[in-house]
N, C-alpha and C. Protein backbone atom coordinates (compact mmCIF):
# COMPACT_ATOMS: atom_id res chain seq x y z
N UNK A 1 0.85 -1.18 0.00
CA UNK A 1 0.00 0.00 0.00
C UNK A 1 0.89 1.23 0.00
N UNK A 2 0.61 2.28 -1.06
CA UNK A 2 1.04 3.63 -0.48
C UNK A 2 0.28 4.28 -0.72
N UNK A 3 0.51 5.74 0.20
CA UNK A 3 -0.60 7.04 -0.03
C UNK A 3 0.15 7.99 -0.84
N UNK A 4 -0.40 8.79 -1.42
CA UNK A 4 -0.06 9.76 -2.17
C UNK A 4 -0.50 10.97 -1.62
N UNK A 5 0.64 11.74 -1.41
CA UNK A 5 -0.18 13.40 -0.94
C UNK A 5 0.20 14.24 -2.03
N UNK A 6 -1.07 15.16 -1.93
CA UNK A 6 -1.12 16.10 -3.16
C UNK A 6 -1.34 17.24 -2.41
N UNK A 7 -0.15 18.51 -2.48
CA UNK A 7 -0.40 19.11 -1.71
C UNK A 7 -0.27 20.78 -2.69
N UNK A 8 -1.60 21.43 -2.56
CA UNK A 8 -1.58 22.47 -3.89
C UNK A 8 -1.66 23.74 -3.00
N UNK A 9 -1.22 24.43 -3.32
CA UNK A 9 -1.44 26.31 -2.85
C UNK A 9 -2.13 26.88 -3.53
N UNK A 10 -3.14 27.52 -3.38
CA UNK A 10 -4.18 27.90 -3.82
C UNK A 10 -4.14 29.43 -4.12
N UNK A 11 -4.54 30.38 -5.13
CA UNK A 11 -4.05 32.06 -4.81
C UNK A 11 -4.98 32.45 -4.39
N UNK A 12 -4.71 33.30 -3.12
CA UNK A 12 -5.38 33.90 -2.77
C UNK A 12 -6.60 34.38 -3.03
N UNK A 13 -7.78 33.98 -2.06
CA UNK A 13 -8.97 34.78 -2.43
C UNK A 13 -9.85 33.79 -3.79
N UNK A 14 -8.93 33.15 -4.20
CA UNK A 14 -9.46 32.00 -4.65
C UNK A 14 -9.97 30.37 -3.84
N UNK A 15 -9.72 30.35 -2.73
CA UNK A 15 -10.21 28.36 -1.87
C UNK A 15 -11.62 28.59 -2.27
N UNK A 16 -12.38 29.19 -1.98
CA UNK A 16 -13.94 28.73 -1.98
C UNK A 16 -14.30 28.46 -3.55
N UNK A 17 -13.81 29.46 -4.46
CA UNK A 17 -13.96 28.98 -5.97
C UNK A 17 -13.41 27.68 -5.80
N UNK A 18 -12.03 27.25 -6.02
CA UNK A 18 -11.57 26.11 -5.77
C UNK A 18 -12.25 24.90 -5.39
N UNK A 19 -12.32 24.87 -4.18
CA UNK A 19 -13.16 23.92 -3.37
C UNK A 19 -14.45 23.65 -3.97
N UNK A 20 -15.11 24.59 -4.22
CA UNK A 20 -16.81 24.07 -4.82
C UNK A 20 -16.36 23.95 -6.17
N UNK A 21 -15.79 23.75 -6.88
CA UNK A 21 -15.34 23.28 -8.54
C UNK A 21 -14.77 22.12 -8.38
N UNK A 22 -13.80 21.40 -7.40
CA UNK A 22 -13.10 20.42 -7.09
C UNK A 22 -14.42 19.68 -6.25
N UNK A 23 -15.20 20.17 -5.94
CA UNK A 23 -16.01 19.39 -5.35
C UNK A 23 -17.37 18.92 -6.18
N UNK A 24 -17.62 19.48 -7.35
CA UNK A 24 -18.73 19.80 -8.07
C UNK A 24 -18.09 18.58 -9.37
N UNK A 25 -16.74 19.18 -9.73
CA UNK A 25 -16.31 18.54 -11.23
C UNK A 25 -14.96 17.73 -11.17
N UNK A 26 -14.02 17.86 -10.41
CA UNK A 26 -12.94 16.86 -9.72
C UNK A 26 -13.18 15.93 -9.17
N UNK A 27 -13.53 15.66 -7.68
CA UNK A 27 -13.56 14.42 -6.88
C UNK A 27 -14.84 13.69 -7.43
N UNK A 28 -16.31 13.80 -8.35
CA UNK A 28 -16.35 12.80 -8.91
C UNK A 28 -15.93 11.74 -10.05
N UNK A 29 -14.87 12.60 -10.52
CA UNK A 29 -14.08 11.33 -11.82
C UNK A 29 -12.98 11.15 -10.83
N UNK A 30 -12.57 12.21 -9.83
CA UNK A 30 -11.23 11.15 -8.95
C UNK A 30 -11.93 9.47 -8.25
N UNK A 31 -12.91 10.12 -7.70
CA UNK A 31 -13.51 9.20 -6.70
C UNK A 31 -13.96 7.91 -7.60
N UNK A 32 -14.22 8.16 -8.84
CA UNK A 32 -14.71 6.97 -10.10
C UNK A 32 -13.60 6.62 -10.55
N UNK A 33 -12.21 6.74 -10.75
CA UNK A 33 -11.23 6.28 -11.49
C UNK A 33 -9.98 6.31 -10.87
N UNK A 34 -10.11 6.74 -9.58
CA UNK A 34 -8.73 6.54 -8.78
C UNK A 34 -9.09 5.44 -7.28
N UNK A 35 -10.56 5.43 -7.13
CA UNK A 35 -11.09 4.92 -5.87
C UNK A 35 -10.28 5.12 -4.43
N UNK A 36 -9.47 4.92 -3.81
CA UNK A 36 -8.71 5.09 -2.57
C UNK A 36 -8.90 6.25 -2.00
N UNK A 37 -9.83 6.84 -2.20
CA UNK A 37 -10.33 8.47 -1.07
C UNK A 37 -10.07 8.51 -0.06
N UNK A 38 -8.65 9.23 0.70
CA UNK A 38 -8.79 9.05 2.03
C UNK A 38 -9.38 10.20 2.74
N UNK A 39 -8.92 11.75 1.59
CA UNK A 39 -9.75 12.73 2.41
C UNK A 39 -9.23 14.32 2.11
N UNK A 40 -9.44 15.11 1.64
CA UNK A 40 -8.86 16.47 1.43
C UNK A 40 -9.04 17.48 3.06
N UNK A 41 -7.94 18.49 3.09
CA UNK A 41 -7.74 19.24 3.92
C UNK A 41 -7.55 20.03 3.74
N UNK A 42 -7.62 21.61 4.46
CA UNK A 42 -7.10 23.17 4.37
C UNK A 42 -6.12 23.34 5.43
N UNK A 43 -5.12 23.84 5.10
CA UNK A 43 -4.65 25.01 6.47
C UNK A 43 -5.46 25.47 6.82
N UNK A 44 -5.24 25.60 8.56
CA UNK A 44 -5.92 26.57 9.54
C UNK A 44 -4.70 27.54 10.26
N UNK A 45 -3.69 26.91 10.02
CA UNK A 45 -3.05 27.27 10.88
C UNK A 45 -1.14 27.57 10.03
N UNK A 46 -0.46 28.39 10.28
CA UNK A 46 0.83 27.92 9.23
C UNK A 46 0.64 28.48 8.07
N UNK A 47 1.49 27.91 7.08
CA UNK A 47 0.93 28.46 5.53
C UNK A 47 -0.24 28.68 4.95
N UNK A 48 -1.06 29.68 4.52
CA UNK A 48 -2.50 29.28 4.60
C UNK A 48 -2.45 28.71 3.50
N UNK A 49 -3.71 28.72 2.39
CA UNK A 49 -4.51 28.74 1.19
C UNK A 49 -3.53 27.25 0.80
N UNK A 50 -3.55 26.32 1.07
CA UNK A 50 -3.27 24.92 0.99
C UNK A 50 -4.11 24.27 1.30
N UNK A 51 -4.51 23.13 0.39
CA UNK A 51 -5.43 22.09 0.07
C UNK A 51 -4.07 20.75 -0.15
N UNK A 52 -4.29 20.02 0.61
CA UNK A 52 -4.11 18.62 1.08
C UNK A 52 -4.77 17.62 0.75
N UNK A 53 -4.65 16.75 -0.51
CA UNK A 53 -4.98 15.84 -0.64
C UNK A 53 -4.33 14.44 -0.37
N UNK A 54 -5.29 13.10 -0.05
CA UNK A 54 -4.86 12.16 0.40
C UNK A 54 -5.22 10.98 -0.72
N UNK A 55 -4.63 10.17 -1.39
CA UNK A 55 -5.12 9.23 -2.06
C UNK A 55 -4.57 7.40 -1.11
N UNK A 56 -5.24 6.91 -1.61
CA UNK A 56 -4.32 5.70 -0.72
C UNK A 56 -4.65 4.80 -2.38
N UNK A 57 -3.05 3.51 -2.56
CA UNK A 57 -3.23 2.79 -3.41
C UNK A 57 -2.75 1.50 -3.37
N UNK A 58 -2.84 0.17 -4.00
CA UNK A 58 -2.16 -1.29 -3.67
C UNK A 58 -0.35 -0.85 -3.84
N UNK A 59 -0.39 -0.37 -5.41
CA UNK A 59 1.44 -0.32 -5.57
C UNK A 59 1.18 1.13 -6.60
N UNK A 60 2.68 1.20 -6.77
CA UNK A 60 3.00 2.23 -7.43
C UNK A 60 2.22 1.80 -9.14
N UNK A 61 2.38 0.47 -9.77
CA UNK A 61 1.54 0.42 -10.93
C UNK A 61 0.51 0.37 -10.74
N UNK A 62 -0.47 0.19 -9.79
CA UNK A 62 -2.18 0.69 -9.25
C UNK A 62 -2.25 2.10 -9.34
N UNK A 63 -1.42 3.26 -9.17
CA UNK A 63 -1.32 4.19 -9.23
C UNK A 63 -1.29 4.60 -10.63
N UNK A 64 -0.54 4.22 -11.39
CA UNK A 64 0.01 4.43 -12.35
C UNK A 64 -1.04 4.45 -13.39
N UNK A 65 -1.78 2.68 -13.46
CA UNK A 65 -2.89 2.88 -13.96
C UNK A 65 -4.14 3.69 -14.13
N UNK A 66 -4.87 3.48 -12.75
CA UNK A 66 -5.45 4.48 -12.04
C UNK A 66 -5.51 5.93 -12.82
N UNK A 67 -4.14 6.62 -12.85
CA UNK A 67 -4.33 8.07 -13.05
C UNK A 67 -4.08 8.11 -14.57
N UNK A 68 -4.09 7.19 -15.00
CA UNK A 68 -3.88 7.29 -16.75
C UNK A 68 -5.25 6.86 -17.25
N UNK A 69 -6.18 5.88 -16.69
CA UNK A 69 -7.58 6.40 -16.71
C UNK A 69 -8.13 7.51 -16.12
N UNK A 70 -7.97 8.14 -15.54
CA UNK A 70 -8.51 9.29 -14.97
C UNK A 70 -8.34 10.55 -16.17
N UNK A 71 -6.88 10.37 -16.34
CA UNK A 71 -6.59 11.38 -17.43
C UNK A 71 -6.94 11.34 -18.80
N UNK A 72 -7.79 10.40 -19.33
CA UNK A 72 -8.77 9.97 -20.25
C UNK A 72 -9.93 10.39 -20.22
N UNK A 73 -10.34 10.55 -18.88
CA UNK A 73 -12.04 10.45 -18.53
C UNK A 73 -12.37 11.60 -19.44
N UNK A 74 -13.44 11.53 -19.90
CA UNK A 74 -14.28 12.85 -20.66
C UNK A 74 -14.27 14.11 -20.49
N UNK A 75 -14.81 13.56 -18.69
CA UNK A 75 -15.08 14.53 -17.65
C UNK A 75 -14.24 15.73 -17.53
N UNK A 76 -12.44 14.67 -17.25
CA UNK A 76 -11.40 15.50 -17.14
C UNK A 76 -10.95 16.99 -17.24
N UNK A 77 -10.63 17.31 -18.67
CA UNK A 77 -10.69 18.10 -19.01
C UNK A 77 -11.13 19.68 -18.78
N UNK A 78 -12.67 19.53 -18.28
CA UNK A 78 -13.51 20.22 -18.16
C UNK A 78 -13.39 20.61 -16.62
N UNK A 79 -12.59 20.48 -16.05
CA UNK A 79 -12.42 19.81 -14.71
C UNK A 79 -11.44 21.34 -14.66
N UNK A 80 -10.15 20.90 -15.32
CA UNK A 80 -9.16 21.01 -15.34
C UNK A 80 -9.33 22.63 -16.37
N UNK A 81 -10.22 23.08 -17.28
CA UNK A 81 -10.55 23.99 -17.76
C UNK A 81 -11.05 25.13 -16.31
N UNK A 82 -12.22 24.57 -15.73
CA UNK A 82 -12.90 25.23 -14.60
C UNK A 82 -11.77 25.76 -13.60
N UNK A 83 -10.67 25.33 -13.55
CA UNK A 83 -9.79 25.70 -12.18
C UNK A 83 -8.74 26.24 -12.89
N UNK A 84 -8.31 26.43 -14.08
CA UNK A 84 -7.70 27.45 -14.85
C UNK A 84 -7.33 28.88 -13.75
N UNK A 85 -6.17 28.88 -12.97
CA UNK A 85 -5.61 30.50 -12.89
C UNK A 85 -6.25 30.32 -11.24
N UNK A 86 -6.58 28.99 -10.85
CA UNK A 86 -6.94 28.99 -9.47
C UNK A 86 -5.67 28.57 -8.57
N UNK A 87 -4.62 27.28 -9.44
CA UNK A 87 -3.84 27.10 -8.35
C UNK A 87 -2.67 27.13 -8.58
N UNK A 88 -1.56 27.65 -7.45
CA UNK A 88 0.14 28.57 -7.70
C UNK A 88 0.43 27.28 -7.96
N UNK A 89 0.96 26.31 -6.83
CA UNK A 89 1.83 25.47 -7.20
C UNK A 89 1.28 24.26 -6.53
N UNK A 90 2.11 23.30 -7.06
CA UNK A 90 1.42 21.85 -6.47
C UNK A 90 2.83 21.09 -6.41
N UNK A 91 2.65 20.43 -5.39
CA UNK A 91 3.65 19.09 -4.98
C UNK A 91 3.42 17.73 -4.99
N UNK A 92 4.05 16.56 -5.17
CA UNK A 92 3.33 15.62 -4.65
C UNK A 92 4.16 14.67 -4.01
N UNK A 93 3.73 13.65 -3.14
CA UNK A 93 4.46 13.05 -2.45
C UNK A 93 3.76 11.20 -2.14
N UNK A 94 5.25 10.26 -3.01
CA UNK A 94 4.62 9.19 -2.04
C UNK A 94 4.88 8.59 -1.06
N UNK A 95 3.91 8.50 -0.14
CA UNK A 95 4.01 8.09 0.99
C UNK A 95 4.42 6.19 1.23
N UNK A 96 5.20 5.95 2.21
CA UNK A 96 5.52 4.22 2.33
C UNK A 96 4.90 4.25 3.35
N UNK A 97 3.92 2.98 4.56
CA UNK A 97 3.95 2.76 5.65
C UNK A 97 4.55 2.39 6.30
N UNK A 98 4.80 2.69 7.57
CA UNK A 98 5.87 1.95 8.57
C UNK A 98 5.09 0.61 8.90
N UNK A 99 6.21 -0.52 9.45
CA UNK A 99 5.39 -1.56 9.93
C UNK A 99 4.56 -1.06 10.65
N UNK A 100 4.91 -0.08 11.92
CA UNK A 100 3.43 -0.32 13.01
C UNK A 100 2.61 0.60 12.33
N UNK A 101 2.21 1.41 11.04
CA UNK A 101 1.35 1.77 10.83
C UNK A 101 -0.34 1.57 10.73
N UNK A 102 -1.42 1.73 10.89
CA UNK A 102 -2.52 1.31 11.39
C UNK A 102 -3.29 1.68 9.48
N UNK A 103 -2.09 2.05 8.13
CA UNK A 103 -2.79 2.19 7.09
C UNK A 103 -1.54 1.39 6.51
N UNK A 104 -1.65 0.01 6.94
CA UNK A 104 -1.19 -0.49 6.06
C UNK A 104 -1.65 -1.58 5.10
């Protein structure tokens, strides 16, 4: 198993556009073609205007697959048109579990 964090900065004065477009036209082709939802987040506290995403997957080629259907979907696109000039920068990161981890 690994998780994937997706971790995006958002510009200013833009999260609520963001968020209701990612919530409206994103997380249903993520949630249909990547399945492993563990859960999106904001700063409250620290750097603000960051959105935290969590994916969880079997292996790195579950992943692999996964987001190469996703990046097919119809939907996509349109997705990815709507949030145009919404977000600075994005990172991503994969995560390994430790043995005593409780997501493994």
């Amino acid at each position: 198993m690994i998780l994937e964090e997706r971790d995006y900065r958002i510009v200013a004065g833009r999260m609520g556009d963001f968020l209701a477009t990612y919530e409206a036209l994103g997380l249903p082709v993520q949630k249909e073609m990547l399945g492993g939802f563990v859960g999106h987040f904001t700063t409250d506290i620290g750097e603000l205007n960051r959105v935290v995403a969590f994916w969880r997957y079997n292996s790195m080629a579950d992943r692999e697959e996964r987001r190469q259907r996703m990046l097919t979907h119809p939907d996509w696109p349109g997705y990815l048109a709507a949030i145009t000039g919404m977000v600075d920068t994005q990172s991503t990161r994969i995560l390994k579990p430790t043995s005593f981890s409780p997501l493994r």
